[in-house]
N, C-alpha and C. Protein backbone atom coordinates (compact mmCIF):
# COMPACT_ATOMS: atom_id res chain seq x y z
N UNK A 1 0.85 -1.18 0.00
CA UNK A 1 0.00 0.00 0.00
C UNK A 1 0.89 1.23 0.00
N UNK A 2 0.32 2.33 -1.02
CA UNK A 2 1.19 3.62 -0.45
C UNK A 2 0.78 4.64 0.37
N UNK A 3 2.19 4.83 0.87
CA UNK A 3 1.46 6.08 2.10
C UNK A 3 1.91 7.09 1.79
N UNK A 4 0.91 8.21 1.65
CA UNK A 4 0.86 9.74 1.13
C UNK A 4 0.89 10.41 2.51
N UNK A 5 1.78 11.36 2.48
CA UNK A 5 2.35 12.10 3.66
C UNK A 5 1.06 12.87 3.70
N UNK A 6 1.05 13.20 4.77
CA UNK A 6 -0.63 14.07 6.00
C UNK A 6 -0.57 15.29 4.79
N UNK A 7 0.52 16.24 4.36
CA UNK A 7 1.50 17.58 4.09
C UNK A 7 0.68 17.39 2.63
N UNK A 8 0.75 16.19 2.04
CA UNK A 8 0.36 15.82 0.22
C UNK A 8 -0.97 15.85 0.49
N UNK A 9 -1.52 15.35 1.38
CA UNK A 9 -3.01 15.24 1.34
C UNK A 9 -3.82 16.56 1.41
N UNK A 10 -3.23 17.33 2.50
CA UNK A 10 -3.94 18.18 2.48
C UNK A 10 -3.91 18.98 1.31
N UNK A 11 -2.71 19.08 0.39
CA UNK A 11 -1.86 20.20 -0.61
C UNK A 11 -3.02 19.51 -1.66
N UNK A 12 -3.05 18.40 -1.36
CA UNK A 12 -4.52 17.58 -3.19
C UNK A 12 -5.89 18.40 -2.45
N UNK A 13 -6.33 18.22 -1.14
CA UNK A 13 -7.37 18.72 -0.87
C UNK A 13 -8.03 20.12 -0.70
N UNK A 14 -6.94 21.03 -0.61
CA UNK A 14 -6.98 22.50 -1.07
C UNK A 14 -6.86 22.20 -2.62
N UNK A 15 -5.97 22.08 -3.02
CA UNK A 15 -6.14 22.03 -5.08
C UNK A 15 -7.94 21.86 -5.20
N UNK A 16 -8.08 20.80 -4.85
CA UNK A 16 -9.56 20.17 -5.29
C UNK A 16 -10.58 21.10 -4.70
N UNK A 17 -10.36 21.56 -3.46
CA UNK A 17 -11.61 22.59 -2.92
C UNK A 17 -11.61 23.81 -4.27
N UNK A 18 -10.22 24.28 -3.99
CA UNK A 18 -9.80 25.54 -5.61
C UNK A 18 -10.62 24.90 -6.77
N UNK A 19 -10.60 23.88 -7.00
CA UNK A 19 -10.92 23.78 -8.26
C UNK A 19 -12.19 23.50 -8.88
N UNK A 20 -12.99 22.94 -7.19
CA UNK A 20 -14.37 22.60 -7.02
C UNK A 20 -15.00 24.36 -7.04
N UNK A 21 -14.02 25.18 -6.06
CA UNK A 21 -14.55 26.52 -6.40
C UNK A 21 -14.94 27.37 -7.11
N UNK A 22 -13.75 27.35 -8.22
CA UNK A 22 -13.79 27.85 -9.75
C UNK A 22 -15.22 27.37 -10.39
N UNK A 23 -15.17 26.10 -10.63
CA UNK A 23 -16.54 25.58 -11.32
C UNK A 23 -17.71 25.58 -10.51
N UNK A 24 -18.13 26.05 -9.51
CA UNK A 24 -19.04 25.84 -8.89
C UNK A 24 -19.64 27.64 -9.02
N UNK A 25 -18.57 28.75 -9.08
CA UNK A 25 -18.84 30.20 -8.99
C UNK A 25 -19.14 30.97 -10.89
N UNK A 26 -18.07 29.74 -11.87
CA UNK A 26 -18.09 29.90 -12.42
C UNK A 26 -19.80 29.15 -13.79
N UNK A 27 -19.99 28.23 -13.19
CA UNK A 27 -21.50 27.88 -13.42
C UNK A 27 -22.32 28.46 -12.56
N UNK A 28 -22.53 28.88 -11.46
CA UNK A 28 -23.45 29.76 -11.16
C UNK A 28 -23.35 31.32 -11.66
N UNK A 29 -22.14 31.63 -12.44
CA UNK A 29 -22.66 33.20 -12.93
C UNK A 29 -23.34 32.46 -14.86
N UNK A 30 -22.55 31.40 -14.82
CA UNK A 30 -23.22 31.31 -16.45
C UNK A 30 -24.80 30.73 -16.40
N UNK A 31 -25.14 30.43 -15.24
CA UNK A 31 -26.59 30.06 -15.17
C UNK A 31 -27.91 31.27 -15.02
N UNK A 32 -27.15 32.42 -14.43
CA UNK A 32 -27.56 33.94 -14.79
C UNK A 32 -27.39 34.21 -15.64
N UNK A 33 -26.11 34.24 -16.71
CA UNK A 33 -25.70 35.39 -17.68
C UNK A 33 -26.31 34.44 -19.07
N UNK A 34 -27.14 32.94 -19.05
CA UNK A 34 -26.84 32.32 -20.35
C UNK A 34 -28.36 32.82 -20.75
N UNK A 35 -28.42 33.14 -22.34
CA UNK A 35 -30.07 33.87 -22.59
C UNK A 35 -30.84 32.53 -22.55
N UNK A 36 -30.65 31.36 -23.07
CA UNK A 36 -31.11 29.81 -23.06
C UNK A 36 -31.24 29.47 -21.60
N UNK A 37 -32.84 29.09 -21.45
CA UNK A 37 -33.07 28.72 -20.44
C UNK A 37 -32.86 27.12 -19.83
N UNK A 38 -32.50 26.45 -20.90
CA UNK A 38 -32.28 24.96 -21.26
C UNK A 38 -30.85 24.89 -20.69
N UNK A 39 -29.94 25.69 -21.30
CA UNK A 39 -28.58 25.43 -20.94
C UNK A 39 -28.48 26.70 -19.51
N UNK A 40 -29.33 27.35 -19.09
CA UNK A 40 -29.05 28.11 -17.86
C UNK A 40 -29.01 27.04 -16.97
N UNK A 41 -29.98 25.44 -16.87
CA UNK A 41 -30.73 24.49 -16.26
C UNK A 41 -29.56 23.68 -16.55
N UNK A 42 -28.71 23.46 -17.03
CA UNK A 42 -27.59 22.91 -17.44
C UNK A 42 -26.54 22.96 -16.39
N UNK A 43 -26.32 24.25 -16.35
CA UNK A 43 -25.22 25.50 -15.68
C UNK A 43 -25.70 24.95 -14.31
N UNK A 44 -27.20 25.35 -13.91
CA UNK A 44 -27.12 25.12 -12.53
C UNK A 44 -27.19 23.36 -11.95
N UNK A 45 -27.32 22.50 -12.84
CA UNK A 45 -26.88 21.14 -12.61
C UNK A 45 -25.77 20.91 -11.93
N UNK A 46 -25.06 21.50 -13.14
CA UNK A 46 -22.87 20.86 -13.26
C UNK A 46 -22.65 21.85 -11.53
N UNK A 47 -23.15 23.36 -11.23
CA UNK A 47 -23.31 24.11 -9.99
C UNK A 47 -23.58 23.21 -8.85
N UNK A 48 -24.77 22.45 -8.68
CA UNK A 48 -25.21 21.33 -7.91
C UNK A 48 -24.18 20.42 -7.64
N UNK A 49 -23.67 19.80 -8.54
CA UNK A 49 -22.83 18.68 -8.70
C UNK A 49 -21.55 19.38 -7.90
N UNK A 50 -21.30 20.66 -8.45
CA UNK A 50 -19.70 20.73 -7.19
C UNK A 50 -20.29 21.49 -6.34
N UNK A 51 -20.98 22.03 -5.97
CA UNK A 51 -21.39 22.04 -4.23
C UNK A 51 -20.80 20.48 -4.08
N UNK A 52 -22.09 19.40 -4.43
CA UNK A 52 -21.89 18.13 -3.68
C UNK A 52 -20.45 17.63 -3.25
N UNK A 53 -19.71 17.91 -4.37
CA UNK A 53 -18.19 17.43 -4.56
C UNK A 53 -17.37 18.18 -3.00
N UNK A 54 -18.44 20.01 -2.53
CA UNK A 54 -17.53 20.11 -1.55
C UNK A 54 -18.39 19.39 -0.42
N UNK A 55 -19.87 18.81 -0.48
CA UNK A 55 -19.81 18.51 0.83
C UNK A 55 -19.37 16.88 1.47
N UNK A 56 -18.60 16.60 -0.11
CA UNK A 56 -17.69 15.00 -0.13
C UNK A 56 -16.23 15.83 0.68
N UNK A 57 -15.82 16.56 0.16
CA UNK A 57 -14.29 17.05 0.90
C UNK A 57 -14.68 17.73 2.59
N UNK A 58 -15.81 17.51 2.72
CA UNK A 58 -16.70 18.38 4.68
C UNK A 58 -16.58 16.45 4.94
N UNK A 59 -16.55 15.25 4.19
CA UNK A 59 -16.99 14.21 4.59
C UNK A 59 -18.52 14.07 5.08
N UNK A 60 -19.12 14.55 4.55
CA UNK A 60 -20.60 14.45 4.88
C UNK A 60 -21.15 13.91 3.62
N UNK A 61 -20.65 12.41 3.66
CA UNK A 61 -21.03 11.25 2.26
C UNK A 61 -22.53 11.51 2.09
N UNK A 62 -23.34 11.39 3.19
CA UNK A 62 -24.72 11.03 2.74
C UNK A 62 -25.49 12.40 2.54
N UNK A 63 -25.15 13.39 3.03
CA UNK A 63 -25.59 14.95 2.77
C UNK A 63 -25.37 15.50 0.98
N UNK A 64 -23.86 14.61 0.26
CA UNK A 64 -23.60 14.62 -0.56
C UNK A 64 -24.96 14.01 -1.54
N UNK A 65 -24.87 12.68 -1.33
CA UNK A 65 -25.51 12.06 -1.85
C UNK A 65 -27.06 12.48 -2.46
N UNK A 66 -27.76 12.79 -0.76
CA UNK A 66 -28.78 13.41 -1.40
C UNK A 66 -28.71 15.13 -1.54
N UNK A 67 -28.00 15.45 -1.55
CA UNK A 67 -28.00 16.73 -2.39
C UNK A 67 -28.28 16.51 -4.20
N UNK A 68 -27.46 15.78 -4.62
CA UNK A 68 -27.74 15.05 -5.66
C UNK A 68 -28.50 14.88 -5.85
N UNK A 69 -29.18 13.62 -5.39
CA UNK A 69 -30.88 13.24 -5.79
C UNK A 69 -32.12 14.39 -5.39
N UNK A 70 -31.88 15.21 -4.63
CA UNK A 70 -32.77 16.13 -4.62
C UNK A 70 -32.76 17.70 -5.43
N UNK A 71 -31.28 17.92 -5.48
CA UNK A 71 -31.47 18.85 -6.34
C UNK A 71 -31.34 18.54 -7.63
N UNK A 72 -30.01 17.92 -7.62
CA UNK A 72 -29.86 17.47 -9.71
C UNK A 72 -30.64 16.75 -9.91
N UNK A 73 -31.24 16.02 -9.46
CA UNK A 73 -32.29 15.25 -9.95
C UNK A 73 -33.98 15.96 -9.64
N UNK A 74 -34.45 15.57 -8.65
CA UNK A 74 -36.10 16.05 -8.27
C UNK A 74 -36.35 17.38 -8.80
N UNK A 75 -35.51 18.63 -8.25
CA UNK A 75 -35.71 19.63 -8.26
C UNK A 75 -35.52 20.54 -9.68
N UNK A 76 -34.16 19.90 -10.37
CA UNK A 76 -34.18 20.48 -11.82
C UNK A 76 -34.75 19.55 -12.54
N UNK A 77 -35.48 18.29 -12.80
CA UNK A 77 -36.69 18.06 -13.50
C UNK A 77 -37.69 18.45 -13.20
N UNK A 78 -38.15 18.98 -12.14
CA UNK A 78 -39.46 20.24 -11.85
C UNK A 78 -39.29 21.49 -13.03
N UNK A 79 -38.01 22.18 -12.75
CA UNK A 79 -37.44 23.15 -13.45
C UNK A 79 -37.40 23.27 -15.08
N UNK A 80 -37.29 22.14 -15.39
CA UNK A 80 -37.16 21.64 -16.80
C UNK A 80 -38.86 21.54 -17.45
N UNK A 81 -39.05 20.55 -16.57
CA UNK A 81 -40.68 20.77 -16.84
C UNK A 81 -41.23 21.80 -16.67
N UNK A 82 -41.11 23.10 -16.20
CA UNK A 82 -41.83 24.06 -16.26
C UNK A 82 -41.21 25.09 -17.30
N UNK A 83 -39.94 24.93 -17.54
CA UNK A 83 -39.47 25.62 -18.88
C UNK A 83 -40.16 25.27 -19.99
N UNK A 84 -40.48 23.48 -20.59
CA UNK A 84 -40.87 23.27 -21.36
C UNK A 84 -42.28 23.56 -21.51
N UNK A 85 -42.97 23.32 -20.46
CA UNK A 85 -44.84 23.53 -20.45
C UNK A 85 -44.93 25.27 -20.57
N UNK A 86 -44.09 26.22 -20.15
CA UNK A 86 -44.30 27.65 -20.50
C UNK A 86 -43.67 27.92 -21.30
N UNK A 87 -43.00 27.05 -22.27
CA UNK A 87 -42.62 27.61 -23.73
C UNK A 87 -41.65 28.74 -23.33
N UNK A 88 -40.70 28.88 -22.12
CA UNK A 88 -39.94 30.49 -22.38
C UNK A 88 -38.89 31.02 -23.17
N UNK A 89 -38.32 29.64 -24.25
CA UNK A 89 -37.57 29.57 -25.14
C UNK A 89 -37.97 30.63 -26.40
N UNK A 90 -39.27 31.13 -26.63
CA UNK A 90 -39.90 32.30 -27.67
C UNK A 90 -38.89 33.07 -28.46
N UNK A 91 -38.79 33.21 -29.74
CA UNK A 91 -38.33 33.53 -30.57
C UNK A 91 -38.60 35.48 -30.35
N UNK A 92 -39.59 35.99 -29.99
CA UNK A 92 -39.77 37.11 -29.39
C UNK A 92 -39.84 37.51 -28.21
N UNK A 93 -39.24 36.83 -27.80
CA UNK A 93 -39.08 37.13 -26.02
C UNK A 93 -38.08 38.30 -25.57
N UNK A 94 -38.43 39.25 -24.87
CA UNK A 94 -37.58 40.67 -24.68
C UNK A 94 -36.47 40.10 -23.95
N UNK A 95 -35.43 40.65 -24.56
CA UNK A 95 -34.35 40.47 -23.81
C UNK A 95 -33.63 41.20 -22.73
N UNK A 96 -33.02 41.48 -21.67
CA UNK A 96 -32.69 42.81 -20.71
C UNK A 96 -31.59 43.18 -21.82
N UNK A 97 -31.54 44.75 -22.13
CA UNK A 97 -30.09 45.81 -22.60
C UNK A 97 -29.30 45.37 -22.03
N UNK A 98 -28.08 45.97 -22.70
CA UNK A 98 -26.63 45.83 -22.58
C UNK A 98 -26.43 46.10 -21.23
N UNK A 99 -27.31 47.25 -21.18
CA UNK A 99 -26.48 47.92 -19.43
C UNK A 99 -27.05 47.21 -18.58
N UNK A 100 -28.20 46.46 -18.17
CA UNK A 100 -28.80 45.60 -17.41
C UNK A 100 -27.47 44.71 -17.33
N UNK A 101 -27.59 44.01 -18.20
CA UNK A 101 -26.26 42.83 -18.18
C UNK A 101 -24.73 43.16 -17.36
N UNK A 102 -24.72 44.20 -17.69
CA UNK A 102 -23.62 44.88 -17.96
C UNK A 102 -23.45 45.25 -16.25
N UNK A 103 -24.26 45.42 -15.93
CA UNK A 103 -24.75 45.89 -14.23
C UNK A 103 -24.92 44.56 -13.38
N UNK A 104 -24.96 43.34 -13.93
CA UNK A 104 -25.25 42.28 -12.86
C UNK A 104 -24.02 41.95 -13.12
N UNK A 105 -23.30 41.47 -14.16
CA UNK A 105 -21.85 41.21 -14.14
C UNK A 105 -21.04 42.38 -13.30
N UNK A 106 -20.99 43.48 -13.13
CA UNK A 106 -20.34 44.08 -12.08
C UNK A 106 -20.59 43.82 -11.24
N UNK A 107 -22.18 43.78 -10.48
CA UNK A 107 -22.75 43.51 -9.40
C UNK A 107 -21.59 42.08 -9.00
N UNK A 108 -22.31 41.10 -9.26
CA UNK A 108 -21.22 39.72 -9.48
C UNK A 108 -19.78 39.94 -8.89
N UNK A 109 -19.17 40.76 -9.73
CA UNK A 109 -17.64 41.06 -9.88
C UNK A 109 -17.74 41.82 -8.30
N UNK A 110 -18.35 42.72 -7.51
CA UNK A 110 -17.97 43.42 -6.01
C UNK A 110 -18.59 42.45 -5.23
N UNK A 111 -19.55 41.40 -5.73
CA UNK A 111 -19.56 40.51 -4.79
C UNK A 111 -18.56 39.35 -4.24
N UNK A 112 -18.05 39.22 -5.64
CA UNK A 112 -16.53 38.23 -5.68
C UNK A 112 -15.51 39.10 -4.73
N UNK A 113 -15.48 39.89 -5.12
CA UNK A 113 -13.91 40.93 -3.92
C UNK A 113 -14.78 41.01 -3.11
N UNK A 114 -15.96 41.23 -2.38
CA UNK A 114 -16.20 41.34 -1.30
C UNK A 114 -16.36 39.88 -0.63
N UNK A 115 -16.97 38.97 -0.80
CA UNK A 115 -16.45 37.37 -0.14
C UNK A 115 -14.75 37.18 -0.51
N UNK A 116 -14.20 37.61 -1.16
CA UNK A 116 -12.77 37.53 -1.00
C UNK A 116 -12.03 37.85 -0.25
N UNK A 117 -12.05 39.33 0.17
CA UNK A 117 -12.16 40.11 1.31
C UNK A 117 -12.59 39.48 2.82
N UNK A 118 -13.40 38.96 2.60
CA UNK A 118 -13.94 38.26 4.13
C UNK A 118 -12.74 37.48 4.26
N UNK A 119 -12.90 36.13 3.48
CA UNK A 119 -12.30 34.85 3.27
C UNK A 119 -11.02 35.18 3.78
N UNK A 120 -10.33 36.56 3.18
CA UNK A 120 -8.49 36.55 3.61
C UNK A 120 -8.66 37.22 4.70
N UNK A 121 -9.54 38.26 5.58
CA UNK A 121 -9.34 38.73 6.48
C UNK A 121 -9.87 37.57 7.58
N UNK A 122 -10.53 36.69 7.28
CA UNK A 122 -11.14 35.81 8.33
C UNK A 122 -9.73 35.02 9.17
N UNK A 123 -10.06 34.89 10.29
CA UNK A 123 -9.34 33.97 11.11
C UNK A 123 -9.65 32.54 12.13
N UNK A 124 -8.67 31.60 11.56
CA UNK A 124 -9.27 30.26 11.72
C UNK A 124 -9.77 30.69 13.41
N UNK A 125 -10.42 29.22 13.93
CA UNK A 125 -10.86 28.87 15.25
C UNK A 125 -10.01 28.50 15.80
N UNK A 126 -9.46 29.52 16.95
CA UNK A 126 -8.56 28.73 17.73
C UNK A 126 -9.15 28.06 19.07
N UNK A 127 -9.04 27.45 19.72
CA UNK A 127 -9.80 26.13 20.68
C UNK A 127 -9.27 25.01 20.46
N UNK A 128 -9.54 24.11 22.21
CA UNK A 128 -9.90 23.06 21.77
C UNK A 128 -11.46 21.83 21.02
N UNK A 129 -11.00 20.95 20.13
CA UNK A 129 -12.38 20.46 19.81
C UNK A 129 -12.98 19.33 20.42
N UNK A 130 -14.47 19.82 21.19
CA UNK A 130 -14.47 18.54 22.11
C UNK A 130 -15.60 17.90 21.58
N UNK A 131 -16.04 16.75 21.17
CA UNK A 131 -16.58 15.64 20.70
C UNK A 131 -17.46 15.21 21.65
N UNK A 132 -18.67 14.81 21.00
CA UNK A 132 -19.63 14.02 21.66
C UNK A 132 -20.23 12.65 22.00
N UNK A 133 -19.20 12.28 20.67
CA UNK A 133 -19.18 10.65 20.55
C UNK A 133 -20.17 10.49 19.63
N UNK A 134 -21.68 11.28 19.16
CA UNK A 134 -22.39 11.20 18.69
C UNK A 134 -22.29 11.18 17.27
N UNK A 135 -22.54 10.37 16.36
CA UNK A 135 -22.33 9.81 14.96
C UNK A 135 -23.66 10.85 14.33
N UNK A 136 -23.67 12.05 14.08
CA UNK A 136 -24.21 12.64 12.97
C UNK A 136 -24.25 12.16 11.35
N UNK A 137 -23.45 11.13 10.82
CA UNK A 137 -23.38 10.77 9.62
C UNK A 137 -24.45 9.78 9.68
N UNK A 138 -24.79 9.16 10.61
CA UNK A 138 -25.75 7.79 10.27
C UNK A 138 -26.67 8.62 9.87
N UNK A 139 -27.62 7.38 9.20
CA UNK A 139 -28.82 7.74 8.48
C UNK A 139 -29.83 7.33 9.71
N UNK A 140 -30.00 6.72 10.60
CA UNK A 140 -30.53 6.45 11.65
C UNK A 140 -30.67 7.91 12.52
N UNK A 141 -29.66 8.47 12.81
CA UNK A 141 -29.84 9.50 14.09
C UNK A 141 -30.01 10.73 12.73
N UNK A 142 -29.99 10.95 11.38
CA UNK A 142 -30.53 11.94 10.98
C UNK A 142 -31.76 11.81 10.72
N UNK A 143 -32.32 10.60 10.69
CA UNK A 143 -33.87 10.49 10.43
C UNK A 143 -34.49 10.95 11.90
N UNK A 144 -33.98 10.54 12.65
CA UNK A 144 -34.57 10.71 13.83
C UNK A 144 -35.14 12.17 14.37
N UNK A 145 -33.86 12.62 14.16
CA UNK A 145 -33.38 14.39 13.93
C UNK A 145 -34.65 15.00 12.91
N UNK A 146 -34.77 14.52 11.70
CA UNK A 146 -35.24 15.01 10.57
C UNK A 146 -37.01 14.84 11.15
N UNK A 147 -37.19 13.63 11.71
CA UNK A 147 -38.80 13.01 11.92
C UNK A 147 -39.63 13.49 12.94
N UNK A 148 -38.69 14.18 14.12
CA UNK A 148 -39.18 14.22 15.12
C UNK A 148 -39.04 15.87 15.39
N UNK A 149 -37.74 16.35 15.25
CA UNK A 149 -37.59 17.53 15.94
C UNK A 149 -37.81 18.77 14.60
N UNK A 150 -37.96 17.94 13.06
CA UNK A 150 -37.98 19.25 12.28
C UNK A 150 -38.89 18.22 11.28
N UNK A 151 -40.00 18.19 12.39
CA UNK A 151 -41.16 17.54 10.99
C UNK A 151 -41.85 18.17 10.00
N UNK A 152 -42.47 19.18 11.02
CA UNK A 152 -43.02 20.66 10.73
C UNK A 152 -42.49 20.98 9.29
N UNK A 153 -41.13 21.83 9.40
CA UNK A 153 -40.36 22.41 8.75
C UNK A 153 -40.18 21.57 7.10
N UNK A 154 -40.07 20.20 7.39
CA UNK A 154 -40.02 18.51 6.47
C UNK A 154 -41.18 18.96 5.69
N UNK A 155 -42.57 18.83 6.40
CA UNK A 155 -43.98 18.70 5.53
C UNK A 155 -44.22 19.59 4.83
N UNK A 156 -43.71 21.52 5.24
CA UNK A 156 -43.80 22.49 4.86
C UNK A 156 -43.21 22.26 3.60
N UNK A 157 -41.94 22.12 3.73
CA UNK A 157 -41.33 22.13 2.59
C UNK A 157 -41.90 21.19 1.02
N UNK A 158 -42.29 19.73 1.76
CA UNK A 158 -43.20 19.30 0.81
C UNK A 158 -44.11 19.77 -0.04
N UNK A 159 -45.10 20.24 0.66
CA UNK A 159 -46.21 21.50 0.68
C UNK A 159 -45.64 22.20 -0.38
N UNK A 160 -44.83 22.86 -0.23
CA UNK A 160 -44.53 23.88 -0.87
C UNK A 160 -44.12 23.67 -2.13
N UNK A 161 -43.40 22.71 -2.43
CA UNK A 161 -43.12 21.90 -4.23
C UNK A 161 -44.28 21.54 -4.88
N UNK A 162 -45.05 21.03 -3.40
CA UNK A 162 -46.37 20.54 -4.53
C UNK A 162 -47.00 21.89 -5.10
N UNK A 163 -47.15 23.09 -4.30
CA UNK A 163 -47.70 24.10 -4.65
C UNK A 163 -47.18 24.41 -5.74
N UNK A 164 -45.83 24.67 -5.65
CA UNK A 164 -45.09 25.37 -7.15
C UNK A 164 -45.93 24.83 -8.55
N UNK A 165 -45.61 23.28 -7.94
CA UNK A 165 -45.81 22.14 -9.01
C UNK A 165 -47.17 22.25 -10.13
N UNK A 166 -47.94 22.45 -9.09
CA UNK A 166 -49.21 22.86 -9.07
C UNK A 166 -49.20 24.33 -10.02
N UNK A 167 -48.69 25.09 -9.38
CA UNK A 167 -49.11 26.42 -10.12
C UNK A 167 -48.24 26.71 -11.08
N UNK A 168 -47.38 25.90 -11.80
CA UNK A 168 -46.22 25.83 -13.00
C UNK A 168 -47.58 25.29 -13.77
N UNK A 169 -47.93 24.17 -13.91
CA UNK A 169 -48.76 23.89 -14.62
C UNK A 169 -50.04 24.13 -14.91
N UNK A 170 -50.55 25.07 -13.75
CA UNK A 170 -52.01 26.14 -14.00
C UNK A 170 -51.70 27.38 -14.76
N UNK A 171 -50.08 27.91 -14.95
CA UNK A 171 -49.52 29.11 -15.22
C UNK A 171 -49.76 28.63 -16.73
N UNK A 172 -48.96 27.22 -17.47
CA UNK A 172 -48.97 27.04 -18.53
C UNK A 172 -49.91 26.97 -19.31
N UNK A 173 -50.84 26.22 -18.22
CA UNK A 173 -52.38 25.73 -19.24
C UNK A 173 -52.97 26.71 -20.07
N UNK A 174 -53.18 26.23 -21.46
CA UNK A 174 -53.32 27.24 -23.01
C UNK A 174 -54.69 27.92 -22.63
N UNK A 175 -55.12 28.94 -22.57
CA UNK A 175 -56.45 29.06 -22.80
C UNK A 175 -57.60 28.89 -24.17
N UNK A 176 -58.35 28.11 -23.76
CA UNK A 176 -59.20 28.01 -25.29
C UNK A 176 -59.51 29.23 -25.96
N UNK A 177 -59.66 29.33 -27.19
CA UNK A 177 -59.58 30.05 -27.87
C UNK A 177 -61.32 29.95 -28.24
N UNK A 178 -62.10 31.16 -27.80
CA UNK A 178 -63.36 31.29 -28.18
C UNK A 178 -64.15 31.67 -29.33
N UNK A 179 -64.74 31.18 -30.07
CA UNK A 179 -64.99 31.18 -31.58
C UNK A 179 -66.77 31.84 -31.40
C-alpha cells in the first residue's frame, strides 16, 4: 500500500476545494448570464454537482448524496418541466439591454472581492475540539433528527413543491380560444 504524507493530502485537498470553487462560482454566474433557459438548467446542474463534490471534501457522504438526488435530480426536472410547459424559449421574447447585463456582471464582480475580502481577512478557530461521541453521519440518528424535531419544517417544505408544481402547470395551461 502507499502512504501519502498528512502535508500531500492536504496540498490535493486544497487544489480540489480551488478547483471545485472555480466551477461551482463559475457555473453559477453562467446560469444567470446564459439567454437559453435549457442550458441556464444545465449550468445550474454541473453548480449542484460541485457544491456536492464540496460537501464530499466536509466528509458528509450522505448529505452529498442526497444533495444530488434532490437537487440534480427532483428539483431540476421540476425546473425543466416548467421551462418546457411555458414555452420560455420564444423567438420574441424581450431580452434585458446591454447595461442591465452589464450591471449584474459588475454587481457579481464586487460581490466576488467582497467574499474575498472576508475569506483573507477571516481567522481560523482557535480552541480546543471537544466531541460528543455522537455519529451525525448515520442515516438512523438523521432520520430521527429530521422526523421528530424538524417535521413541521419537512412537511412544509413538501407543501410547498407541490404548490409550485401545481401552479407551474395552472400558469402554462393554453387558454381556449373562443370562436
Amino acid at each position: 500500500m502507499i502512504h501519502i504524507p498528512d502535508f500531500a493530502n492536504a496540498t490535493l485537498i486544497q487544489i480540489l476545494f480551488c478547483v471545485l470553487s472555480v466551477i461551482t462560482l463559475a457555473t453559477a454566474f453562467l446560469t444567470i448570464y446564459s439567454r437559453n433557459p435549457i442550458h441556464s438548467a444545465i449550468y445550474l446542474v454541473i453548480c449542484f454537482f460541485s457544491i456536492a463534490g464540496h460537501y464530499l471534501l466536509l466528509n458528509a457522504q450522505f448529505l452529498a448524496i442526497v444533495h444530488v438526488i434532490v437537487y440534480s435530480g427532483a428539483i431540476m426536472i421540476l425546473f425543466l418541466f416548467t421551462v418546457m410547459l411555458m414555452n420560455l424559449n420564444k423567438e420574441n421574447e424581450v431580452y434585458k439591454p446591454r447595461i442591465t447585463r452589464l450591471g449584474a456582471i459588475v454587481l457579481f464582480c464586487l460581490m466576488c472581492l467582497v467574499l474575498i475580502a472576508i475569506f483573507i481577512n477571516s481567522k481560523p478557530i482557535v480552541g480546543e475540539y471537544t466531541t460528543t461521541g455522537e455519529d451525525y453521519q448515520s442515516i438512523k440518528v438523521l432520520g430521527k433528527v429530521l422526523l421528530n424535531e424538524y417535521m413541521v419544517p419537512f412537511e412544509f417544505a413538501s407543501v410547498l413543491l407541490l404548490v409550485a408544481m401545481i401552479g407551474a402547470v395552472l400558469l402554462s395551461k393554453k387558454e381556449k380560444l373562443e370562436k
